[in-house]
N, C-alpha and C. Protein backbone atom coordinates (compact mmCIF):
# COMPACT_ATOMS: atom_id res chain seq x y z
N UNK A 1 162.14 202.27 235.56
CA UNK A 1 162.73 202.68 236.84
C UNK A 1 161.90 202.10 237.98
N UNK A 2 162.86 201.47 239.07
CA UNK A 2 161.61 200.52 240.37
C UNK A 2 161.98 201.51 241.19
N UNK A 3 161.03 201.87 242.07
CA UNK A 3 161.11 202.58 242.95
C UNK A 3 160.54 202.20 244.12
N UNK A 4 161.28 202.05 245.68
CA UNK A 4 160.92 200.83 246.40
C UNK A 4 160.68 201.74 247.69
N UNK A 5 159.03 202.14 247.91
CA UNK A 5 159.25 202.70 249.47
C UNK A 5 159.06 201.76 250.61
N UNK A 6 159.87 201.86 251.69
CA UNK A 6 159.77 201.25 252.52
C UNK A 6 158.80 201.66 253.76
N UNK A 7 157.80 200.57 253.93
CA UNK A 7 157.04 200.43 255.54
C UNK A 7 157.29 199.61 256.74
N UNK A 8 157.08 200.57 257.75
CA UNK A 8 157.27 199.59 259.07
C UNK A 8 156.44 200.28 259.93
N UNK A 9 156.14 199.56 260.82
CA UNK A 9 154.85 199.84 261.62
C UNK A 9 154.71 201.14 262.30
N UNK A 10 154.10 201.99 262.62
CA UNK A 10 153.88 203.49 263.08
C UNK A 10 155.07 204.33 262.28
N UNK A 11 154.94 203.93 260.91
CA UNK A 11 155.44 205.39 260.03
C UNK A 11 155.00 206.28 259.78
N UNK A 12 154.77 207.77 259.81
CA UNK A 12 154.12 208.43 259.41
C UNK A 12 153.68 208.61 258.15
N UNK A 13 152.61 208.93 257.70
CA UNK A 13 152.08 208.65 256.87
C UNK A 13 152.39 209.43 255.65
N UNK A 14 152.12 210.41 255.87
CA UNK A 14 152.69 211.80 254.51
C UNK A 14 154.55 211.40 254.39
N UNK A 15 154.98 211.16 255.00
CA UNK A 15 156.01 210.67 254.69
C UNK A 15 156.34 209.47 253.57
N UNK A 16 155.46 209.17 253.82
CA UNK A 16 155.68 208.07 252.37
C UNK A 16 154.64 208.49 251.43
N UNK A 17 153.52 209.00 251.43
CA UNK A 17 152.61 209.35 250.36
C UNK A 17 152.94 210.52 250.03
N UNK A 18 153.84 211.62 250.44
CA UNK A 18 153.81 212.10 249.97
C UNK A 18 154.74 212.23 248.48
N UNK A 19 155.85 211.74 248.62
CA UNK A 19 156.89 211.44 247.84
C UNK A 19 156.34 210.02 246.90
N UNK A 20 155.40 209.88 247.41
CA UNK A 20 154.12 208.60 246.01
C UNK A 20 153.96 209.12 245.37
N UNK A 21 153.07 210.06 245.50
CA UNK A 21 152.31 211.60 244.62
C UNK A 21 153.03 212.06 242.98
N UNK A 22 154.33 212.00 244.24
CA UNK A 22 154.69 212.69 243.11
C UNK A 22 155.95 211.33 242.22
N UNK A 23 156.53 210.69 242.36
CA UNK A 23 157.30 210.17 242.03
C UNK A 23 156.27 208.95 240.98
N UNK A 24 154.93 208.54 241.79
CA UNK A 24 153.90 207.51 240.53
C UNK A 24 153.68 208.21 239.25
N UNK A 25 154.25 209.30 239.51
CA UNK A 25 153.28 210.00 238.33
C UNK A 25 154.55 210.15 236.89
N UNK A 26 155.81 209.66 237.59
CA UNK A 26 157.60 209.86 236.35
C UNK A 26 156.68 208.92 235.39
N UNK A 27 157.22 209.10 234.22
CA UNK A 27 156.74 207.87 233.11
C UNK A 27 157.39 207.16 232.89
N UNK A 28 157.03 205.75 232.98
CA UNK A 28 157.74 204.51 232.90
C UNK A 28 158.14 204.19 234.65
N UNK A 29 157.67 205.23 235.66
CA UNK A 29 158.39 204.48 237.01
C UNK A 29 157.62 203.16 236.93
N UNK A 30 157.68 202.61 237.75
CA UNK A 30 156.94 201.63 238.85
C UNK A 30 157.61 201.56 240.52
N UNK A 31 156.14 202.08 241.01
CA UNK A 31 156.60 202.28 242.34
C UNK A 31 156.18 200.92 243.48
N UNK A 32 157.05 200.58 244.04
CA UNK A 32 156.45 199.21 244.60
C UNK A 32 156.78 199.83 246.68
N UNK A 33 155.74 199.30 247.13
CA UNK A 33 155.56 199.48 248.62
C UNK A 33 156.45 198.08 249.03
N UNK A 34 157.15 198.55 250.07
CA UNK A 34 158.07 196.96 250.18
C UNK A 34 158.11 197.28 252.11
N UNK A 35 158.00 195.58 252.80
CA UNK A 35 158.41 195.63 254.18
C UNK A 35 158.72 194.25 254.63
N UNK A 36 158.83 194.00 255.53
CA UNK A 36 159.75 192.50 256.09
C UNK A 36 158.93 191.50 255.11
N UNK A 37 157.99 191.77 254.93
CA UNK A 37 156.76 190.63 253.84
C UNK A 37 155.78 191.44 253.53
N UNK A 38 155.04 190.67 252.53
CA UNK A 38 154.15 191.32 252.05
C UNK A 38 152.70 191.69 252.76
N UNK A 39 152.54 192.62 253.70
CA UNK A 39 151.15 193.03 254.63
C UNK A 39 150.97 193.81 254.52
N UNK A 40 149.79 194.35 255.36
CA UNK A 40 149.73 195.44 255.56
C UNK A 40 150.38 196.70 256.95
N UNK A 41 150.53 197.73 256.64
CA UNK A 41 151.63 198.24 257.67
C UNK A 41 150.76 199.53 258.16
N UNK A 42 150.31 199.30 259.46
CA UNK A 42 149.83 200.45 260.02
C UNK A 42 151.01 201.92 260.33
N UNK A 43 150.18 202.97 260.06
CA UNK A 43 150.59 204.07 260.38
C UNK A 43 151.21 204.67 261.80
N UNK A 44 151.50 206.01 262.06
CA UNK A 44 151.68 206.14 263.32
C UNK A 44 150.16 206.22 264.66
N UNK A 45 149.63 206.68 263.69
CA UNK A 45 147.91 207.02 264.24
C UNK A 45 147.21 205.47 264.45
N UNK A 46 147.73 204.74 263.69
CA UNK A 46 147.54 203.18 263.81
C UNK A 46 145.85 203.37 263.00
N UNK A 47 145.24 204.05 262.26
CA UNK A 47 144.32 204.41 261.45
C UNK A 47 144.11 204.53 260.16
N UNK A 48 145.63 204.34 259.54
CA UNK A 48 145.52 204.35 258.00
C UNK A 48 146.62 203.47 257.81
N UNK A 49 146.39 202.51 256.88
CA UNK A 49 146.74 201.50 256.69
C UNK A 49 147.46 201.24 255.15
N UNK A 50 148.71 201.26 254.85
CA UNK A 50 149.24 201.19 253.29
C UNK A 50 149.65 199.32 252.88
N UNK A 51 149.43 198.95 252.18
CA UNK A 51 149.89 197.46 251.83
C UNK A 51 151.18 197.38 250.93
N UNK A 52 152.02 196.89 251.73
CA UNK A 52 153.35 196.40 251.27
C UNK A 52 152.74 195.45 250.23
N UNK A 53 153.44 195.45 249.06
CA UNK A 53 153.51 194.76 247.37
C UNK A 53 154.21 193.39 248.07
N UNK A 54 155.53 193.98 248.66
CA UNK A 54 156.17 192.79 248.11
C UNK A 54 156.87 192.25 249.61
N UNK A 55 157.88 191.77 250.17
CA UNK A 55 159.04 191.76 250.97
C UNK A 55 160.51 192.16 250.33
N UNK A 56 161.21 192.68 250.99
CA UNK A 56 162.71 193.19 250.94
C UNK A 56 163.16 192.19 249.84
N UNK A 57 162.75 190.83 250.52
CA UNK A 57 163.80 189.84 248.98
C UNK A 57 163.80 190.15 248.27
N UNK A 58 161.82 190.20 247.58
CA UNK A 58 161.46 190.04 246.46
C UNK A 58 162.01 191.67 245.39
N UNK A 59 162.19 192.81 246.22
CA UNK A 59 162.97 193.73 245.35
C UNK A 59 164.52 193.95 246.01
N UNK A 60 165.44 193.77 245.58
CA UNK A 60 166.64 193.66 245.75
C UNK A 60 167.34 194.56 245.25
N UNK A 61 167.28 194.82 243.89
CA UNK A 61 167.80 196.46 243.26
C UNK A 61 166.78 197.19 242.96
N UNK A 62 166.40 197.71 243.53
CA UNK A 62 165.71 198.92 243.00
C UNK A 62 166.64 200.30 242.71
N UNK A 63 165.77 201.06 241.44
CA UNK A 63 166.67 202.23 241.19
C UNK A 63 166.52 203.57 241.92
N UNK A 64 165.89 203.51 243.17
CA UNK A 64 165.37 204.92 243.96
C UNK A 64 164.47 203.97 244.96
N UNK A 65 165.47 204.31 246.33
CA UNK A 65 164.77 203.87 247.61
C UNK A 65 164.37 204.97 248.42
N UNK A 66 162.99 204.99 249.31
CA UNK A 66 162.63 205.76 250.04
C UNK A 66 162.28 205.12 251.55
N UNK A 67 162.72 206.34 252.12
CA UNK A 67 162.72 205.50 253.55
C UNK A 67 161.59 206.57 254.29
N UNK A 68 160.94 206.32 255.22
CA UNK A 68 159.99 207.68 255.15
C UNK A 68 160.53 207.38 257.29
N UNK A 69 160.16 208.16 257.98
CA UNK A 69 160.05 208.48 259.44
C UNK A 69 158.75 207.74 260.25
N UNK A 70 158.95 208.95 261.40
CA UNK A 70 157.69 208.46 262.59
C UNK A 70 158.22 207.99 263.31
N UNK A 71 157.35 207.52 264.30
CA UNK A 71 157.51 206.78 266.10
C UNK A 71 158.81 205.73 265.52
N UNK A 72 158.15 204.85 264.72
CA UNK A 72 158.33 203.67 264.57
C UNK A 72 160.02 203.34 264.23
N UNK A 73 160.69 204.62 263.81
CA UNK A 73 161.92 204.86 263.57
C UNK A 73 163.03 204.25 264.49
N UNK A 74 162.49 204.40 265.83
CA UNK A 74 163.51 204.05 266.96
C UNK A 74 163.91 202.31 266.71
N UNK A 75 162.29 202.13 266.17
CA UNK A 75 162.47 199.99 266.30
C UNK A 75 163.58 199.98 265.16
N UNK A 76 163.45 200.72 264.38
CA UNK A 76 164.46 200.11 262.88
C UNK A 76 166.19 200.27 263.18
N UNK A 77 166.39 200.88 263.81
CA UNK A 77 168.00 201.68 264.25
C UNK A 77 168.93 200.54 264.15
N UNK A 78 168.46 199.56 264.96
CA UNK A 78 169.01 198.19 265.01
C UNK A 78 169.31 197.56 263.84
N UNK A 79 170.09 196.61 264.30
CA UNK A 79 170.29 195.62 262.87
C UNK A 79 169.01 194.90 262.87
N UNK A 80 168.22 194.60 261.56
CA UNK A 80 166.91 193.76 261.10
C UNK A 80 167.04 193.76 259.79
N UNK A 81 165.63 193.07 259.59
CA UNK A 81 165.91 193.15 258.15
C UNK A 81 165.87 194.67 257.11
N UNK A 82 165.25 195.53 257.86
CA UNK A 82 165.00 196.64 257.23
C UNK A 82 166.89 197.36 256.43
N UNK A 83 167.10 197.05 257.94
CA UNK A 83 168.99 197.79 257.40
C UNK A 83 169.34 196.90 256.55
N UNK A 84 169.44 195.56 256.61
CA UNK A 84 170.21 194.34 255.92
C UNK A 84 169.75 194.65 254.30
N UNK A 85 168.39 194.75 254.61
CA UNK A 85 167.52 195.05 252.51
C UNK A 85 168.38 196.76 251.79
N UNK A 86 168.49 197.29 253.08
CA UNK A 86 169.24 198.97 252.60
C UNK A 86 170.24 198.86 252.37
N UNK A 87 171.03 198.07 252.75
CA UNK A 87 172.45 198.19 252.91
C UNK A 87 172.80 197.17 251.16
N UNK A 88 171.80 196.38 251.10
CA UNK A 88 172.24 195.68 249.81
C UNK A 88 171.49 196.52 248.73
N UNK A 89 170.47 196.77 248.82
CA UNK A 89 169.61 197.74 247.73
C UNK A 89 170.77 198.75 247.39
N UNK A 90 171.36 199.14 248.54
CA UNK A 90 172.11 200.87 248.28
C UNK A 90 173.30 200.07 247.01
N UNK A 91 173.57 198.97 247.13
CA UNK A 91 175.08 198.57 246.02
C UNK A 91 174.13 199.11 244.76
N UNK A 92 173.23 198.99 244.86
CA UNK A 92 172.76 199.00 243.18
C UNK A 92 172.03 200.59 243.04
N UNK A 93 171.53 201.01 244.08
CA UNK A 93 170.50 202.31 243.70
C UNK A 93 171.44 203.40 242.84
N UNK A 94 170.71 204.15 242.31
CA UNK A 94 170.94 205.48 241.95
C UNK A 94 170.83 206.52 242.36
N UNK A 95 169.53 206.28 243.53
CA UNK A 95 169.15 207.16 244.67
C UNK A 95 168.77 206.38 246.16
N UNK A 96 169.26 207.19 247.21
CA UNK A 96 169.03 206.62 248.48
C UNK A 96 168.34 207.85 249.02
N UNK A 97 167.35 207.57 249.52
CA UNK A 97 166.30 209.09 249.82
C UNK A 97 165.53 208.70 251.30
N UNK A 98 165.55 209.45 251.89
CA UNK A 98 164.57 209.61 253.31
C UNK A 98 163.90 210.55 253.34
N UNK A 99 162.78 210.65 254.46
CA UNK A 99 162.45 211.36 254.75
C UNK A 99 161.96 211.80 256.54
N UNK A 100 161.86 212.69 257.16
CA UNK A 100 161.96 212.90 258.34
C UNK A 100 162.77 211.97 259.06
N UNK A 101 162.75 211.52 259.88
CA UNK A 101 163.44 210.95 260.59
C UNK A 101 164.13 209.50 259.88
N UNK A 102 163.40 209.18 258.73
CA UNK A 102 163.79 208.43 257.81
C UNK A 102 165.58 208.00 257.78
N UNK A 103 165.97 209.57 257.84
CA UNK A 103 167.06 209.87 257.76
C UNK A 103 168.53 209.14 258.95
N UNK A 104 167.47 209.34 260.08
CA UNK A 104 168.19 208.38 261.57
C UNK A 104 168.44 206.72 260.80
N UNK A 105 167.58 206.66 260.09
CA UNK A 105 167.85 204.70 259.57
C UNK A 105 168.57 204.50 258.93
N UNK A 106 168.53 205.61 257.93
CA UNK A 106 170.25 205.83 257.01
C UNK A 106 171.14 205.77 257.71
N UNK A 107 171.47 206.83 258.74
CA UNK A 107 172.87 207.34 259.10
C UNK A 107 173.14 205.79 260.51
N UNK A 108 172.16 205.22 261.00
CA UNK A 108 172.27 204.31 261.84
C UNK A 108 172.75 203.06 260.72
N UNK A 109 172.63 202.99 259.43
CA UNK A 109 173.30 201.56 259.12
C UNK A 109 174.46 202.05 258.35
N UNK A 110 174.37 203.43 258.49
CA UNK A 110 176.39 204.02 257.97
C UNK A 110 176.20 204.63 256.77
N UNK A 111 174.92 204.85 256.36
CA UNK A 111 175.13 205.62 254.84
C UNK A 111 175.13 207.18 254.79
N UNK A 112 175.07 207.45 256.03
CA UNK A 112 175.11 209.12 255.76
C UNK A 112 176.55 209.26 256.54
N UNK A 113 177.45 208.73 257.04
CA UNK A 113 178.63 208.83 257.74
C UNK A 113 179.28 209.93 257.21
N UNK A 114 179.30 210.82 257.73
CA UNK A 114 180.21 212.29 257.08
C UNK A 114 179.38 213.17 256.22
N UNK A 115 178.45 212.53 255.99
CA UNK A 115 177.59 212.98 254.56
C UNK A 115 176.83 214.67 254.93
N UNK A 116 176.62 215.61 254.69
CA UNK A 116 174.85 216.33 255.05
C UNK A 116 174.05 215.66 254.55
N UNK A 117 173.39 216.23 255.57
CA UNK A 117 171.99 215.53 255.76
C UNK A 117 170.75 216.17 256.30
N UNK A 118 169.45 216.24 256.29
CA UNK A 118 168.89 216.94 257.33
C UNK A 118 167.79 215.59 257.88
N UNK A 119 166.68 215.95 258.39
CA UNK A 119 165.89 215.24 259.61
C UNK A 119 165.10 216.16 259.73
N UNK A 120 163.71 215.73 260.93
CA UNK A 120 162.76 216.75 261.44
C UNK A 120 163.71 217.61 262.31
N UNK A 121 163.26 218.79 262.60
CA UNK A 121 164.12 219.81 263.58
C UNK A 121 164.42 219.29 265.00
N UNK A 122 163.12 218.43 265.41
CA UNK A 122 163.62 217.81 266.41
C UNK A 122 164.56 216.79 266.73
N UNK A 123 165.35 216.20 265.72
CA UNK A 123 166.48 214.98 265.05
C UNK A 123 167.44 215.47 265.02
N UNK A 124 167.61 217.00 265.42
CA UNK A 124 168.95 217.01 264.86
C UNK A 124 170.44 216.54 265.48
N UNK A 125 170.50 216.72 266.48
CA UNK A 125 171.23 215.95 267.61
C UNK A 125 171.40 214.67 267.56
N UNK A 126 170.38 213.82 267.05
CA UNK A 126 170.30 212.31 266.77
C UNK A 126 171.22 211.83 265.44
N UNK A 127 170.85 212.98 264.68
CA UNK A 127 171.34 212.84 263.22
C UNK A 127 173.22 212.86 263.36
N UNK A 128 173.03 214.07 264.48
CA UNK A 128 174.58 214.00 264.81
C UNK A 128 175.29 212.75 265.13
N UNK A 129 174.58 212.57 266.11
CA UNK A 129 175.13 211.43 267.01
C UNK A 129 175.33 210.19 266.16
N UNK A 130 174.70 210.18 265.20
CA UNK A 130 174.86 209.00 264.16
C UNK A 130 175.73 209.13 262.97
N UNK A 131 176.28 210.28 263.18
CA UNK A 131 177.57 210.40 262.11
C UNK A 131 177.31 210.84 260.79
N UNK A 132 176.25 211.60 260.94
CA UNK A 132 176.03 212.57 259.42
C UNK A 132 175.95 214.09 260.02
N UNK A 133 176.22 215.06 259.27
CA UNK A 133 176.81 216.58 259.30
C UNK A 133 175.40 217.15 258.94
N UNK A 134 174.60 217.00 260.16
CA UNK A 134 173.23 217.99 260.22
C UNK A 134 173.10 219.41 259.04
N UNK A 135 172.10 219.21 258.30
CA UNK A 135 171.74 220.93 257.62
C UNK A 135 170.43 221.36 258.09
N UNK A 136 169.92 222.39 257.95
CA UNK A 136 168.70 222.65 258.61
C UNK A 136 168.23 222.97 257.47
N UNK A 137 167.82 222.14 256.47
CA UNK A 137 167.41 222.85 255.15
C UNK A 137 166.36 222.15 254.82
N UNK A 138 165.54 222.06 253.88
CA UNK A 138 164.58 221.50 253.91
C UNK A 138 164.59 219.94 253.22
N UNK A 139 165.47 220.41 252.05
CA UNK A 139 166.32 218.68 251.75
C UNK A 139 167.74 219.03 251.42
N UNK A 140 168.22 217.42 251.13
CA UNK A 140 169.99 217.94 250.98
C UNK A 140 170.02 216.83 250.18
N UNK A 141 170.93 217.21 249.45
CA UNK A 141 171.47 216.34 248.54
C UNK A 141 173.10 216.22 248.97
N UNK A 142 173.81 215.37 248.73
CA UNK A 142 175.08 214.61 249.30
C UNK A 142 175.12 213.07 248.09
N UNK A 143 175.89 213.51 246.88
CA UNK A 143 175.55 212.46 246.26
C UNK A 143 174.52 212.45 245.53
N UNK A 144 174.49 210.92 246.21
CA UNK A 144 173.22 210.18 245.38
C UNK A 144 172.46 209.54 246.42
N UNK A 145 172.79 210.56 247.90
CA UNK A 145 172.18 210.10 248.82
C UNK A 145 171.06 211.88 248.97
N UNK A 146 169.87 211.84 249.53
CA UNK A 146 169.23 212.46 249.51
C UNK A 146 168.41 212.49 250.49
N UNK A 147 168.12 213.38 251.50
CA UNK A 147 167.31 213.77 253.10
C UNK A 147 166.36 214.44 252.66
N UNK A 148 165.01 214.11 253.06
CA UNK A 148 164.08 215.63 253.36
C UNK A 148 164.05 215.68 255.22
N UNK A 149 163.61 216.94 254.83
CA UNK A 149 163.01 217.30 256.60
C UNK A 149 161.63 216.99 256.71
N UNK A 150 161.18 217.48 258.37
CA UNK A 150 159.99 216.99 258.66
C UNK A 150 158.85 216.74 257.40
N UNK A 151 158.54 215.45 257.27
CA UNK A 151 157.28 215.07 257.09
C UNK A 151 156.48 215.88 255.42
N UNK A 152 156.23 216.85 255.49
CA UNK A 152 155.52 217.30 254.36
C UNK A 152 156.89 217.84 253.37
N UNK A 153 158.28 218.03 253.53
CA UNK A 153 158.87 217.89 252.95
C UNK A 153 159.64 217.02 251.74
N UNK A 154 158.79 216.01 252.26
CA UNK A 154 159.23 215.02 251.14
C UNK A 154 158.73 215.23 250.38
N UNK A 155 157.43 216.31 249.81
CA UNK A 155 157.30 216.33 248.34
C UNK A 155 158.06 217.54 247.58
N UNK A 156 158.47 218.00 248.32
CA UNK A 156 159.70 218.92 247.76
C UNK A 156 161.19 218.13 247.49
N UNK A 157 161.61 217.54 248.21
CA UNK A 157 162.25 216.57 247.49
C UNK A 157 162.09 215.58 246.48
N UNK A 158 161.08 214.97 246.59
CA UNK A 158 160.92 214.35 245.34
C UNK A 158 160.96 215.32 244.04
N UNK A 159 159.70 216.35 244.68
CA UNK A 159 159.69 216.66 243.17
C UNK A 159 161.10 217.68 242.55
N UNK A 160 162.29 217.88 243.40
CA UNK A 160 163.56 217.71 242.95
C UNK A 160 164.07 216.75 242.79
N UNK A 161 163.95 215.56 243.00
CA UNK A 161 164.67 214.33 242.62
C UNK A 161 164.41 214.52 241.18
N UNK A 162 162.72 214.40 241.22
CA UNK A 162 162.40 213.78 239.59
C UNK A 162 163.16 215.24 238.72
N UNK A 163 163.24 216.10 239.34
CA UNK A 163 164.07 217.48 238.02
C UNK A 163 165.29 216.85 237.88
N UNK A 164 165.68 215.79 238.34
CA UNK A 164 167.44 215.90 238.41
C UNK A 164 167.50 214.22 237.67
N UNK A 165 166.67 213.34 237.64
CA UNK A 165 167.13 212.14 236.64
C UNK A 165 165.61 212.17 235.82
N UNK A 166 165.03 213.16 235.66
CA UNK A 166 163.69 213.28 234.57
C UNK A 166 163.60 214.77 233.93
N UNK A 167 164.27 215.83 234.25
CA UNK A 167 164.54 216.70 233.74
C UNK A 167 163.21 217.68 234.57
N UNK A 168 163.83 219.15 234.57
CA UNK A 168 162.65 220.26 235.15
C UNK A 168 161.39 220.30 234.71
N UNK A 169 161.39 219.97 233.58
CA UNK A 169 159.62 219.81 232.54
C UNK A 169 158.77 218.87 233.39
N UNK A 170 159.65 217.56 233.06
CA UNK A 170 159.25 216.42 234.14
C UNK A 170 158.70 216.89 235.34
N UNK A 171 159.37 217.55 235.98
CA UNK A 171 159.07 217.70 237.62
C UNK A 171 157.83 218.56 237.73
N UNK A 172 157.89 220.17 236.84
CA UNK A 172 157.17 221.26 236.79
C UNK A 172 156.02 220.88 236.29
N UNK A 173 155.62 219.23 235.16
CA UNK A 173 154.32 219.00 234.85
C UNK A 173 153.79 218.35 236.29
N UNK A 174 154.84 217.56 237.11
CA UNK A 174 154.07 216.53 238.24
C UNK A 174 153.41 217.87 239.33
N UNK A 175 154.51 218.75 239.34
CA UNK A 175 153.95 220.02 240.19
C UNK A 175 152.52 220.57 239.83
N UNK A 176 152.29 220.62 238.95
CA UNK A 176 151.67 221.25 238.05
C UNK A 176 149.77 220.84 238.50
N UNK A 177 150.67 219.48 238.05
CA UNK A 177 149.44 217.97 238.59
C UNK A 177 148.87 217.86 239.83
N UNK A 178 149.44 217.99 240.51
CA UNK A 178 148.89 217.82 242.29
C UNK A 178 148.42 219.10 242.59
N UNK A 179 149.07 220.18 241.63
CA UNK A 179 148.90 220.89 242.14
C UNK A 179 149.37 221.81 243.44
N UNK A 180 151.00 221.30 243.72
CA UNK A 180 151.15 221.75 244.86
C UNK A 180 151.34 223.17 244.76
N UNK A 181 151.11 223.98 245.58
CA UNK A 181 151.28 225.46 245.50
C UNK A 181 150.89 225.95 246.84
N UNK A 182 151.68 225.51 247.89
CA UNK A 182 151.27 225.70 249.14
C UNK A 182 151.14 226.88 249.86
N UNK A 183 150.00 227.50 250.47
CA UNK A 183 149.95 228.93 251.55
C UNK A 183 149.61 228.55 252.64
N UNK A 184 150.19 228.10 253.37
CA UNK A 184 150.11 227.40 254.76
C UNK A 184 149.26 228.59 255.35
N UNK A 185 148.09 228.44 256.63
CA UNK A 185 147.39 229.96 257.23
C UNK A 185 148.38 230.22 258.06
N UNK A 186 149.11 229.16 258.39
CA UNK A 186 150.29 230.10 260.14
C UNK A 186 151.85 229.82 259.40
N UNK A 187 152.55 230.96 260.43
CA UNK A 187 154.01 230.78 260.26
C UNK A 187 154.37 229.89 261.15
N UNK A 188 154.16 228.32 261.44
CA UNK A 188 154.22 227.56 262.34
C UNK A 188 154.91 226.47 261.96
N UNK A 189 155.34 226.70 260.60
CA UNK A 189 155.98 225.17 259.74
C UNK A 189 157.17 224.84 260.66
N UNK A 190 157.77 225.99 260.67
CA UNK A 190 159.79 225.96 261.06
C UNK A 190 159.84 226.45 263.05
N UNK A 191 161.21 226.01 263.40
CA UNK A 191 161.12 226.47 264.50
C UNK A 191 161.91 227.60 264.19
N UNK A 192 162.20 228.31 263.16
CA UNK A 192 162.36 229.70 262.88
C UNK A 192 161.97 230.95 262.93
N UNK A 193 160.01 230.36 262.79
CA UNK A 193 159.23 231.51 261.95
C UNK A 193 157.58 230.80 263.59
N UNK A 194 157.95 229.55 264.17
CA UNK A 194 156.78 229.82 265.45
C UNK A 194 156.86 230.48 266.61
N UNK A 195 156.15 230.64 267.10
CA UNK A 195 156.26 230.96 268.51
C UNK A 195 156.81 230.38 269.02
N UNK A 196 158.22 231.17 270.16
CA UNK A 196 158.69 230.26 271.09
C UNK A 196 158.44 229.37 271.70
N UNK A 197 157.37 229.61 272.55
CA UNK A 197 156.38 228.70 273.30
C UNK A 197 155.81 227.48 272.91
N UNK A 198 155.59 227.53 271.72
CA UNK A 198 155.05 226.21 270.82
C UNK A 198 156.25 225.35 270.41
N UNK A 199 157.06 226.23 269.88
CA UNK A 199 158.78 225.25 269.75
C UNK A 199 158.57 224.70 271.21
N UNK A 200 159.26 224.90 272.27
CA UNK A 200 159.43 224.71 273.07
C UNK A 200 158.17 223.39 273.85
N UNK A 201 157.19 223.80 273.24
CA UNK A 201 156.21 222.79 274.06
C UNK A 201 156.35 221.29 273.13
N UNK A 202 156.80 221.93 271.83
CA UNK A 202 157.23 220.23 270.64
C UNK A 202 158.35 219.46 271.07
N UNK A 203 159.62 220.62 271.65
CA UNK A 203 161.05 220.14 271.52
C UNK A 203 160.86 218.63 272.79
């Protein structure tokens, strides 16, 4: 199984590592970092630095694409090569997956059109405007197309992806492995459960 995440310059970072974590660890994947060519692709912090494997050519079908968010989201919206490699990857995938705002690059080259979907909380309006049916959930499945929300959500999606073409064992050993078992100290994750004031000072 190839599994192809995509970088572009000021992506956030847990957005794509986090859904690494857990998806390097399926047996038999191979996960390949892919961007216009093969470099290296600074973060949003412009401080941590991931190296693209390959360019868009060089993987063409992959069986599970990830698209991850950040600043850098607004540059991709457009037609480039980033949409042109998605739009042909998607004939062949089995999975089309984002994450945070990830999700705006989907629905901007037409693959979430009608679809649910979710985005960071602050996207959601954007998500609209681009022709996918906003959820406020933490991921959504639609298909064989697949959203997480903000940022640290993508390892909750993944590690439902991998329950759903690797089976729950699969997923519950990778869980198991990292160890995720999260107790966040504040109720500050959601704009559900923060303080008004702090929503309000993000929105």
């Amino acid at each position: 199984m190839q599994i192809a995440i995509a970088l572009f310059d000021r992506f956030t970072a847990l957005d794509a590592a986090g859904p690494y974590q857990v998806l390097c660890r399926v047996p038999g994947a191979e996960v390949v970092f892919v961007a216009d060519r093969a470099r290296a692709v600074s973060d949003d912090a412009g401080t941590l630095v991931l190296r693209a494997q390959a360019g868009y050519a060089q993987v063409p079908s992959p069986d599970l694409v990830v698209v991850p968010g950040g600043p850098g989201t607004a540059a991709q919206l457009a037609p480039g090569p980033l949409r042109d490699w998605l739009l042909a990857a998607d004939q062949a995938s089995a999975w089309t997956t984002s994450v945070c705002t990830g999700s705006l690059i989907l629905a901007a080259a037409g693959l979430l059109t009608g679809r649910n979907a979710t985005t960071h909380w602050g996207s959601m309006d954007k998500l609209a405007s681009l022709g996918a049916v906003p959820r406020r959930e933490r991921y959504v499945f639609d298909g064989k197309y697949v959203t997480a929300a903000g940022v640290s959500a993508g390892i909750d999606m993944a590690l439902a992806l991998v329950g759903r073409f690797a089976g729950d064992e699969a997923a519950e050993r990778i869980q198991l492995g990292i160890e995720y078992d999260p107790h966040p100290p504040y109720h500050a994750g959601s704009p559900a459960t923060a303080r008004p004031e702090l929503v309000a000072a993000l929105a």
